[in-house]
N, C-alpha and C. Protein backbone atom coordinates (compact mmCIF):
# COMPACT_ATOMS: atom_id res chain seq x y z
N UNK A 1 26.82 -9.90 27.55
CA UNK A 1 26.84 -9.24 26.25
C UNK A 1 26.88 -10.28 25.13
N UNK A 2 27.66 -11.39 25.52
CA UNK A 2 27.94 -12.40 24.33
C UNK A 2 26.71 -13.05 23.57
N UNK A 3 25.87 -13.26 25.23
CA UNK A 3 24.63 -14.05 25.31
C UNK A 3 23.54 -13.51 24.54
N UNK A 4 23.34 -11.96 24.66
CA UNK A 4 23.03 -11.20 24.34
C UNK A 4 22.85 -10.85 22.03
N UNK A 5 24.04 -11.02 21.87
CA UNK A 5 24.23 -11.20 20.71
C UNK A 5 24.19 -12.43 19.69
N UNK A 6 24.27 -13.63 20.42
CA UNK A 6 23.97 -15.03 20.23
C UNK A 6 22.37 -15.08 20.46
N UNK A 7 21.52 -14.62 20.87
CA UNK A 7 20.10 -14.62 21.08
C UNK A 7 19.60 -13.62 20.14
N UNK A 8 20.10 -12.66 19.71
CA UNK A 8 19.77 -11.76 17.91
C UNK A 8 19.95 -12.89 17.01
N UNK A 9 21.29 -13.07 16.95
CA UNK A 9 21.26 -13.92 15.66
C UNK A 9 20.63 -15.13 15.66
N UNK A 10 20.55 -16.11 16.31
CA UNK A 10 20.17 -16.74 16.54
C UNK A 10 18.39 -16.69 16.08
N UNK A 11 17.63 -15.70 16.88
CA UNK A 11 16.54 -15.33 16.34
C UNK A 11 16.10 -14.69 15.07
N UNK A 12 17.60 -14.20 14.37
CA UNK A 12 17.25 -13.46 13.06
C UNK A 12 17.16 -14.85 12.26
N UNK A 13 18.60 -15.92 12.71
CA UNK A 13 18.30 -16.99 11.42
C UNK A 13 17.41 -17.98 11.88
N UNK A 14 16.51 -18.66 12.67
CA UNK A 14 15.46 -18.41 12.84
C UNK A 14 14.42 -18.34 12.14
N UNK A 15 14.15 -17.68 12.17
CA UNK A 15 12.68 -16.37 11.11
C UNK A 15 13.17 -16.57 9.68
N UNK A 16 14.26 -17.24 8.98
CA UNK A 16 14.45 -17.54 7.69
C UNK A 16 14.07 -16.55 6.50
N UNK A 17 14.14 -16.86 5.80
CA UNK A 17 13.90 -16.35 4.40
C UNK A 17 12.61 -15.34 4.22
N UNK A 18 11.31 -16.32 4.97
CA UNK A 18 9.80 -16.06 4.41
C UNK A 18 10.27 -14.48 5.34
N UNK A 19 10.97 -14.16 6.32
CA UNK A 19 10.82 -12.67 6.99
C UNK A 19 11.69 -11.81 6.52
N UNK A 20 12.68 -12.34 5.92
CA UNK A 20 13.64 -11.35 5.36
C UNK A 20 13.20 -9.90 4.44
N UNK A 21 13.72 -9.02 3.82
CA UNK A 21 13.24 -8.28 3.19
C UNK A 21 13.30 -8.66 1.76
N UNK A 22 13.68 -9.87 1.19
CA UNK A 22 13.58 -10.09 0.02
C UNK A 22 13.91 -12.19 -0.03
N UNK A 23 13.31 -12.52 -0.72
CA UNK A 23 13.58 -14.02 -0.82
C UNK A 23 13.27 -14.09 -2.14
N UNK A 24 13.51 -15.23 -2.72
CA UNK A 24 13.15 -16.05 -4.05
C UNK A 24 12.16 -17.41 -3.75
N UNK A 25 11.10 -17.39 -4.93
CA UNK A 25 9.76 -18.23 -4.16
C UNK A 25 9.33 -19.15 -5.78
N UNK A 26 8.80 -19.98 -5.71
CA UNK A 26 7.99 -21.05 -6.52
C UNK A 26 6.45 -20.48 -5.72
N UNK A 27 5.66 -20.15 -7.02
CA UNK A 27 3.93 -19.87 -6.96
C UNK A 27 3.30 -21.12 -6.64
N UNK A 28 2.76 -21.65 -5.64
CA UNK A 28 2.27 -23.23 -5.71
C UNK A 28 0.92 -23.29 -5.79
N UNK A 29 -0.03 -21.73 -5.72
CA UNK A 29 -1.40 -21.62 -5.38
C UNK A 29 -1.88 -20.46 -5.20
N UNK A 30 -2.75 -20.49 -5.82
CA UNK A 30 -3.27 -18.64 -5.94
C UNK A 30 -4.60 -18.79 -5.45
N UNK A 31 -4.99 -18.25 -4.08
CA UNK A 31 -6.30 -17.98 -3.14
C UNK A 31 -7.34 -16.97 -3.93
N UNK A 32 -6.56 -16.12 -4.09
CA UNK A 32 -8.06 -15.19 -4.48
C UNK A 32 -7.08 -13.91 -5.37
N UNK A 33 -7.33 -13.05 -5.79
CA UNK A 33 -6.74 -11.84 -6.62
C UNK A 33 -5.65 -11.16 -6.08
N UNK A 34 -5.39 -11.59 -4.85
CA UNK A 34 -4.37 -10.45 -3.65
C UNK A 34 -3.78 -11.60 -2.93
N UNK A 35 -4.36 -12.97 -3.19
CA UNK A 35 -3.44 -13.74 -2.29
C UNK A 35 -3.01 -14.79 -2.65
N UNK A 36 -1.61 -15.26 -2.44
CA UNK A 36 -0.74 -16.12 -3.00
C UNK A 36 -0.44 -17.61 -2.16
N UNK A 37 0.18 -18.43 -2.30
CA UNK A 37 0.67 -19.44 -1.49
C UNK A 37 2.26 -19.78 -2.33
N UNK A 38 3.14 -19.71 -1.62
CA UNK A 38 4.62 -19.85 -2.90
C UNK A 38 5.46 -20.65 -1.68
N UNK A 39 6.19 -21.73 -2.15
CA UNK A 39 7.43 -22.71 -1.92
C UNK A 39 8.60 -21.82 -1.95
N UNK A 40 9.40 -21.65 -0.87
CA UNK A 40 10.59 -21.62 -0.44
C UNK A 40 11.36 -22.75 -0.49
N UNK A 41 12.68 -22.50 -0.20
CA UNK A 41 14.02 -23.70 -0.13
C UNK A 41 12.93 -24.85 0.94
N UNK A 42 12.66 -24.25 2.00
CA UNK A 42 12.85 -25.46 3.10
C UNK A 42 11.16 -25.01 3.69
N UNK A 43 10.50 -24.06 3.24
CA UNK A 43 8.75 -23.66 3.82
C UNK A 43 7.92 -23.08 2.82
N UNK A 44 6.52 -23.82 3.14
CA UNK A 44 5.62 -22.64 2.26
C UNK A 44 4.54 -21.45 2.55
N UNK A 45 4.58 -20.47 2.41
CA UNK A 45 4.54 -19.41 2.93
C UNK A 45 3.49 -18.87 2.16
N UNK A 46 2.70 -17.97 3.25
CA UNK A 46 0.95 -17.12 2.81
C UNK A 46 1.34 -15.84 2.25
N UNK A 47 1.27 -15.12 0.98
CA UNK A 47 1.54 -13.90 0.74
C UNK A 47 0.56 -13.05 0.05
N UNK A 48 0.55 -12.05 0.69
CA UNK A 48 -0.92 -10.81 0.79
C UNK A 48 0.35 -9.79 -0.04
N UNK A 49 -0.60 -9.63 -1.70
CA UNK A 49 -0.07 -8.76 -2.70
C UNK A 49 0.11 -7.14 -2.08
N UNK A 50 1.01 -6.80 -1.51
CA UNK A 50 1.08 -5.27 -1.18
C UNK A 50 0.59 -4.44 -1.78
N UNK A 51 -0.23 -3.15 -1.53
CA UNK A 51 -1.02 -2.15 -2.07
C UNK A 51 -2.28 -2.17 -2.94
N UNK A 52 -2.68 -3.36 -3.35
CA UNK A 52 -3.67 -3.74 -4.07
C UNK A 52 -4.55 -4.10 -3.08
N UNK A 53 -5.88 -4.45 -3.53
CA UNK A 53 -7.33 -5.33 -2.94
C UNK A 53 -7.93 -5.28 -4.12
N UNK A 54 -8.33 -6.56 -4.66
CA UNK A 54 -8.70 -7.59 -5.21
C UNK A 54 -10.08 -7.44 -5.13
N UNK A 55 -10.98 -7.55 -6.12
CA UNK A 55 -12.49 -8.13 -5.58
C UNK A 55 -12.66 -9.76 -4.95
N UNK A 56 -13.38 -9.49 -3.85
CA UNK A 56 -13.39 -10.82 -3.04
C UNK A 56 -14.17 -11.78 -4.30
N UNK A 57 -13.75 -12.93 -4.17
CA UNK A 57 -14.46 -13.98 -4.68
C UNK A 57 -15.81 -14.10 -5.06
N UNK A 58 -17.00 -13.71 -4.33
CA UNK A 58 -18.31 -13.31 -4.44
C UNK A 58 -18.63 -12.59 -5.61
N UNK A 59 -17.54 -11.27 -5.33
CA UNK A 59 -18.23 -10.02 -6.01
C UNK A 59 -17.53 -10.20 -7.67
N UNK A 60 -18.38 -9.41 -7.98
CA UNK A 60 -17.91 -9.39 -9.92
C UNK A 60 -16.93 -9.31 -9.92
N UNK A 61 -16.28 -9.71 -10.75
CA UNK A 61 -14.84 -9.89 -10.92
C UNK A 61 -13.28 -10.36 -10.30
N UNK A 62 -14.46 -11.22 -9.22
CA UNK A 62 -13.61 -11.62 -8.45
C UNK A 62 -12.65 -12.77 -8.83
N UNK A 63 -13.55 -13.80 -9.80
CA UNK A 63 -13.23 -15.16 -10.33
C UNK A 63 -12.16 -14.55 -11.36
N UNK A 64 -12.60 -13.96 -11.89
CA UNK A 64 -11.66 -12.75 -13.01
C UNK A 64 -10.65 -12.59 -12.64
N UNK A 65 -10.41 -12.24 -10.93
CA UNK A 65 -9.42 -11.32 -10.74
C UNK A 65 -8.28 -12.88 -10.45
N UNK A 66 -8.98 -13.60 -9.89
CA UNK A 66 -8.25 -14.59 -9.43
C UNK A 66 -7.66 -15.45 -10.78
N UNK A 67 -8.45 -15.86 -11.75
CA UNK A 67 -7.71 -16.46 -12.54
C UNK A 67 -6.61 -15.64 -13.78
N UNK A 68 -6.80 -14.23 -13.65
CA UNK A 68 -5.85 -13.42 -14.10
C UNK A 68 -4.56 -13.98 -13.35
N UNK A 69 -4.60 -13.76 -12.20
CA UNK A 69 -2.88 -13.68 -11.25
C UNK A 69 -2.96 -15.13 -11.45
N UNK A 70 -3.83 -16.21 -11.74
CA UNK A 70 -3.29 -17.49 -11.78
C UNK A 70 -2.17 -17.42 -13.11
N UNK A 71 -3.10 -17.40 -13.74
CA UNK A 71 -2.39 -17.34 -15.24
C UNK A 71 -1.06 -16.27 -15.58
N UNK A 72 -1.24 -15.53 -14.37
CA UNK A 72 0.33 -14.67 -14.75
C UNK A 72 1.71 -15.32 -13.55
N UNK A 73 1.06 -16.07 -12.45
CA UNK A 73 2.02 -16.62 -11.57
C UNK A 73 2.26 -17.95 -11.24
N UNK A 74 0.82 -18.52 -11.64
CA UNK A 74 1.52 -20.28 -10.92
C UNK A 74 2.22 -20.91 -11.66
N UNK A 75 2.93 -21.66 -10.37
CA UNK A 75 4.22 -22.39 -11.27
C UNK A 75 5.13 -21.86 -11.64
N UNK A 76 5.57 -20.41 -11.56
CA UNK A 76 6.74 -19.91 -11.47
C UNK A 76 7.08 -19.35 -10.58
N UNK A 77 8.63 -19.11 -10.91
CA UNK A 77 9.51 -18.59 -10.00
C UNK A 77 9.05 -17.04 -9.88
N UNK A 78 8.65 -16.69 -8.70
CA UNK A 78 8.96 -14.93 -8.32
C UNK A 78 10.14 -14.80 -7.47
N UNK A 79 10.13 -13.65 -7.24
CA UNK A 79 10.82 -12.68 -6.51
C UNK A 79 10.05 -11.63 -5.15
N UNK A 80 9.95 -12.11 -3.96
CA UNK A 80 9.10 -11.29 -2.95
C UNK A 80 10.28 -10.55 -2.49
N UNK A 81 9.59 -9.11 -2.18
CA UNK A 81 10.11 -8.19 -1.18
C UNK A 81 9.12 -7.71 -0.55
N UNK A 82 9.40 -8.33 0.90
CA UNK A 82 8.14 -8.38 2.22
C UNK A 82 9.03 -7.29 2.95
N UNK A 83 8.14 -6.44 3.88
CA UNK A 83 8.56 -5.90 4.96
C UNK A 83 7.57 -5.81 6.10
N UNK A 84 6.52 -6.61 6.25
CA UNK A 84 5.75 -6.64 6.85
C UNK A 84 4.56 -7.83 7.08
N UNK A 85 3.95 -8.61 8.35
CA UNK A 85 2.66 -9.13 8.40
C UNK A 85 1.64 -8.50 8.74
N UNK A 86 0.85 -8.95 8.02
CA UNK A 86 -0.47 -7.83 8.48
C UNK A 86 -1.19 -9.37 9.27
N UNK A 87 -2.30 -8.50 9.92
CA UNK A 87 -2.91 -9.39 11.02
C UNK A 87 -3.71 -10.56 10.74
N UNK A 88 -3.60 -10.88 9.66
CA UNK A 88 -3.84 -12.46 9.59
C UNK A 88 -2.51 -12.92 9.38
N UNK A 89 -1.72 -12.74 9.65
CA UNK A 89 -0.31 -13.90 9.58
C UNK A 89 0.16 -13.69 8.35
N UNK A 90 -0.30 -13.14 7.41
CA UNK A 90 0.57 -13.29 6.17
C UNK A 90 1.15 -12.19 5.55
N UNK A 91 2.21 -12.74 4.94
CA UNK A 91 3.14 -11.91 4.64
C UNK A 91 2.97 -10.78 3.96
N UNK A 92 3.49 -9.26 3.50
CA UNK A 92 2.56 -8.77 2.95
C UNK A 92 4.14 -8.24 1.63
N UNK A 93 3.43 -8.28 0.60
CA UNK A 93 4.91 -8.01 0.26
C UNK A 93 4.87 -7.91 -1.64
N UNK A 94 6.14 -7.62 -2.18
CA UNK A 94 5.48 -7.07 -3.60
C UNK A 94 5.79 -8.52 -4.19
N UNK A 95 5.87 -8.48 -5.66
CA UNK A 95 6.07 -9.65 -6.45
C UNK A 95 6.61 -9.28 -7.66
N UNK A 96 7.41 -9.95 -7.85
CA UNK A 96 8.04 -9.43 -9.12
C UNK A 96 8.36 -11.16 -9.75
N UNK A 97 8.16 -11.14 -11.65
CA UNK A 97 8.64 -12.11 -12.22
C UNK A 97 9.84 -11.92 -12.94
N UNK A 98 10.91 -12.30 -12.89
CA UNK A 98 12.18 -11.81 -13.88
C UNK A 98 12.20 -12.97 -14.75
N UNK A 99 12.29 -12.69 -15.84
CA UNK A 99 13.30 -14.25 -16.95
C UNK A 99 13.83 -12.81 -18.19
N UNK A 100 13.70 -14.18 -19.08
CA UNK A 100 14.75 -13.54 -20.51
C UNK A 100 13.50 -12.16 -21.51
N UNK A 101 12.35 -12.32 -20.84
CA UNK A 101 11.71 -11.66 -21.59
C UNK A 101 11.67 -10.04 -20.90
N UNK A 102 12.24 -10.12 -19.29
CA UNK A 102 12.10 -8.77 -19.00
C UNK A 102 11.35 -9.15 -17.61
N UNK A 103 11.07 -8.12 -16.36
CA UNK A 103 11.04 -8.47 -15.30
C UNK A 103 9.52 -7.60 -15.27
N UNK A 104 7.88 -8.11 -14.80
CA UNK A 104 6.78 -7.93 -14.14
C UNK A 104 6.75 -7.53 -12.55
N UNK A 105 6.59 -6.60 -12.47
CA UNK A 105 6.01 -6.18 -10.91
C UNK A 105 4.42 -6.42 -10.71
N UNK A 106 4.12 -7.54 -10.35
CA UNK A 106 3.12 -8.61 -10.65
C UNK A 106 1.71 -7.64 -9.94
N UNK A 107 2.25 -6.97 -8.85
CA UNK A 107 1.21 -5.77 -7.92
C UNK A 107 0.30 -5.01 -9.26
N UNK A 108 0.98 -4.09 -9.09
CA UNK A 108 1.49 -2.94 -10.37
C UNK A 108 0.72 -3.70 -11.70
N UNK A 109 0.87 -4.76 -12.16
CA UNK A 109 0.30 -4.94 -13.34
C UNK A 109 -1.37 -5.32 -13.26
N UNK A 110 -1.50 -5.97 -11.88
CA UNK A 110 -3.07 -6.54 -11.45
C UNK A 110 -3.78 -5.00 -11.29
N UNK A 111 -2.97 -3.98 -10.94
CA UNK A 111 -3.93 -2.51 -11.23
C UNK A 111 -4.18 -2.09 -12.67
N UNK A 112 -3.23 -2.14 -13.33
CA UNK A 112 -2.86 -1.74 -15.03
C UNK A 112 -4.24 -2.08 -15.98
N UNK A 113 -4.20 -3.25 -15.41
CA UNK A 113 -4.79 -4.19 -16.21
C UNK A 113 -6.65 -4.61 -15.73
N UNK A 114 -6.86 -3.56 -14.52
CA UNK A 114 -8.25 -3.77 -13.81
C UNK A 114 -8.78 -4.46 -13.17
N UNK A 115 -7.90 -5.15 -12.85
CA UNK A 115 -8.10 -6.69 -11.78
C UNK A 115 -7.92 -6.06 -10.61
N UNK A 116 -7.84 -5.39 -10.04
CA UNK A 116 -7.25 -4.75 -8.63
C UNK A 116 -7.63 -3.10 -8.18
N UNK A 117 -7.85 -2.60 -7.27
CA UNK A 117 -8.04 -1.36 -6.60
C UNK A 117 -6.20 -1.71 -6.45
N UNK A 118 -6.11 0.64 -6.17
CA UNK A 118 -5.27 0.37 -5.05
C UNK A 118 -5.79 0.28 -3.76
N UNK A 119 -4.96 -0.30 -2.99
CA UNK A 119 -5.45 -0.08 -1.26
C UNK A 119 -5.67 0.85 -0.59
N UNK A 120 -6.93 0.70 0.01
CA UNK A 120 -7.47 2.28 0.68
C UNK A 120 -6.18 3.22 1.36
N UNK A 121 -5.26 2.28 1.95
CA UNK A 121 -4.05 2.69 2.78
C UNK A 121 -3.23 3.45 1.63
N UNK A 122 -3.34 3.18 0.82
CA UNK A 122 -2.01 4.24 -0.78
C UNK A 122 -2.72 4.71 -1.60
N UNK A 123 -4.17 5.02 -1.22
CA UNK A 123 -4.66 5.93 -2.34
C UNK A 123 -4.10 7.24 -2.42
N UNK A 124 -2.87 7.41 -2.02
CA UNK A 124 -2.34 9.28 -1.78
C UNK A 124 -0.62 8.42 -2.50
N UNK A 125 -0.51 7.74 -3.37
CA UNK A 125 0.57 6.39 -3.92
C UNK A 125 0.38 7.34 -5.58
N UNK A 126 0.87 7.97 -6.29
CA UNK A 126 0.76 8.65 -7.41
C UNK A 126 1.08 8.05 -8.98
N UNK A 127 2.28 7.11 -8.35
CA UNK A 127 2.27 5.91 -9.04
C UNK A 127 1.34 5.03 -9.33
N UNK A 128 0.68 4.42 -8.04
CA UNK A 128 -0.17 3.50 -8.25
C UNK A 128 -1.80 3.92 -9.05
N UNK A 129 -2.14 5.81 -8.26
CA UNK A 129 -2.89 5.95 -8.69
C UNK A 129 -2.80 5.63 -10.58
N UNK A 130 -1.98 6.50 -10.66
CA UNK A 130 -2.01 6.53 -12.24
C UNK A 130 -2.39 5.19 -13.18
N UNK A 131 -1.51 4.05 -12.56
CA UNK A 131 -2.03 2.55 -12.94
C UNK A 131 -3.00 2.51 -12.93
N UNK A 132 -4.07 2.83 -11.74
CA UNK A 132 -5.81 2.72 -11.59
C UNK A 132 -6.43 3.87 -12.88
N UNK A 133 -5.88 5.10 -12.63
CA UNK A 133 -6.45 5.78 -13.61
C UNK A 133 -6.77 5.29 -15.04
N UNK A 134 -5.44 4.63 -15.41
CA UNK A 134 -5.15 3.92 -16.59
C UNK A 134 -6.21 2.85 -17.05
N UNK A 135 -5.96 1.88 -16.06
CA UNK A 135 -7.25 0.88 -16.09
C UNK A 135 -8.46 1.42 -16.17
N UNK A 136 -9.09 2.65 -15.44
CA UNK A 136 -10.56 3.00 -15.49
C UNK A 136 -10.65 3.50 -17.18
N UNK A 137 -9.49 4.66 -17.38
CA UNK A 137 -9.73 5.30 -19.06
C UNK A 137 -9.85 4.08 -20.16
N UNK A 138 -9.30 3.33 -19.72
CA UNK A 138 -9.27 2.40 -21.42
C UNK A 138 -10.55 0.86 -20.59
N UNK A 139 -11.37 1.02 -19.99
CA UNK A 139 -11.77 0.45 -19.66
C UNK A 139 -11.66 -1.16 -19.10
N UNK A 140 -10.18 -1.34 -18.59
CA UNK A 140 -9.83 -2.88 -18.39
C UNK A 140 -10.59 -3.46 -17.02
N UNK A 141 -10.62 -4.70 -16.99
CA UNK A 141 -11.12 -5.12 -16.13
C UNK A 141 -12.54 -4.83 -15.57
N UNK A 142 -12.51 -4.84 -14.57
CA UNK A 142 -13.54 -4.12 -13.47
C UNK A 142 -14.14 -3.02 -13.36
N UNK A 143 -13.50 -1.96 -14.41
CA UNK A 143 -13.85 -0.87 -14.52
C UNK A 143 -14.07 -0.52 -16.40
N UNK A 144 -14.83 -2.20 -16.69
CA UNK A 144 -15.60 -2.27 -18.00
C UNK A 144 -17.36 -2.52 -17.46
N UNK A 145 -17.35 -2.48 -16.48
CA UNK A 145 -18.69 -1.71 -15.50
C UNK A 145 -18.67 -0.73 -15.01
N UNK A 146 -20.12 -0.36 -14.73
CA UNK A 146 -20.60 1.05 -13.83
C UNK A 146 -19.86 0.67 -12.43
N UNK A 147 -19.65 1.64 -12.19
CA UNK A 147 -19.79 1.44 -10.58
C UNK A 147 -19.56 0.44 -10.10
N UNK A 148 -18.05 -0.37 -10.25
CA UNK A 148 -17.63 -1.22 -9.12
C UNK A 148 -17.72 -1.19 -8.04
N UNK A 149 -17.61 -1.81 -7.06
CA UNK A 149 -17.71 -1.75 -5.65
C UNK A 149 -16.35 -2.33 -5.12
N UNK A 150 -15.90 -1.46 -4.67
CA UNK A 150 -14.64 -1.62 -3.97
C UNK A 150 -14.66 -2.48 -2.77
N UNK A 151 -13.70 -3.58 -2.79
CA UNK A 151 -13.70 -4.57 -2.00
C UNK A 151 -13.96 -4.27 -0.27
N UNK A 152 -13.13 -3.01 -0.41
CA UNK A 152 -13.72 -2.86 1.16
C UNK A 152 -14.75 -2.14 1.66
N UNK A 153 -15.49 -2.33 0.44
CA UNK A 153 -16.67 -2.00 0.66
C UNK A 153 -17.87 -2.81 1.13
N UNK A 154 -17.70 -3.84 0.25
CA UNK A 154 -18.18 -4.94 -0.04
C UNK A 154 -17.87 -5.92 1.13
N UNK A 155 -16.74 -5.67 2.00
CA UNK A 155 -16.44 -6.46 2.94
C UNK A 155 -17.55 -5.61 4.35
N UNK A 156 -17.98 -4.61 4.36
CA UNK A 156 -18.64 -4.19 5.48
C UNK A 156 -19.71 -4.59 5.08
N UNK A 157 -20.43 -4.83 4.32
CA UNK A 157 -21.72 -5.59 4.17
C UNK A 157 -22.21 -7.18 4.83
């Protein structure tokens, strides 16, 4: 039994911070509109923006989408709450910025603002829809064109 309980913990601390349900992170590199690279205490860790998809790099607005989240995250401090890897290894998880001016839910604003779909998986998300709605009515982003093409769309091609 002892052994037993010494082999949990052991494996929970372990798995550190990057698995926990919440850590504190330094932005060191921004991949593409949905994906991050951020410094921990002691690792640096792959993080896939929860509920969003991004236009891939290729497609219109992809360069857009990417240097938006540059300009709203590198080099600072966030806040991740992960509860999950999805099958490329990386973490999948929200983002939030806090300081003196008031706290960004960094997801949530890349929809607001038209840089982002929600994810095919939370289009039934009422919250999130509404963010997308928002972005299409006042025309931000991606949806200051006809007929975007939704990333996972664009990925079966």
């Amino acid at each position: 039994m002892f052994l037993r309980k010494f082999i949990i913990l052991f494996s929970l601390i372990i798995t550190g911070p990057a698995f926990s349900g919440q850590f504190d992170a330094k932005v060191i590199k921004v991949i593409d509109g949905d994906t991050i690279w951020v410094k921990t205490e002691n690792k640096h860790v792959k993080i896939r923006l929860s509920y969003i998809d991004a236009p891939e790099l290729r497609q219109t607005f992809g360069v857009r989408s990417k240097n938006y989240l540059t300009n709203l995250v590198l080099d600072k401090k966030v806040q991740i709450d992960t509860y999950r890897k999805d099958r490329y290894n990386r973490i999948i998880g929200e983002v939030y910025i806090h300081d003196d001016k008031g706290s960004i839910f960094v997801n949530a604003k890349l929809i607001k603002s038209g840089n982002a779909w929600v994810y095919k998986r939370y289009r039934n998300n009422r919250y999130l829809i509404n963010l997308e709605d928002y972005a299409k009515s006042n025309n931000n982003g991606l949806w200051s064109t006809k007929n975007p093409l939704e990333p996972w769309e664009y990925r079966k091609k």
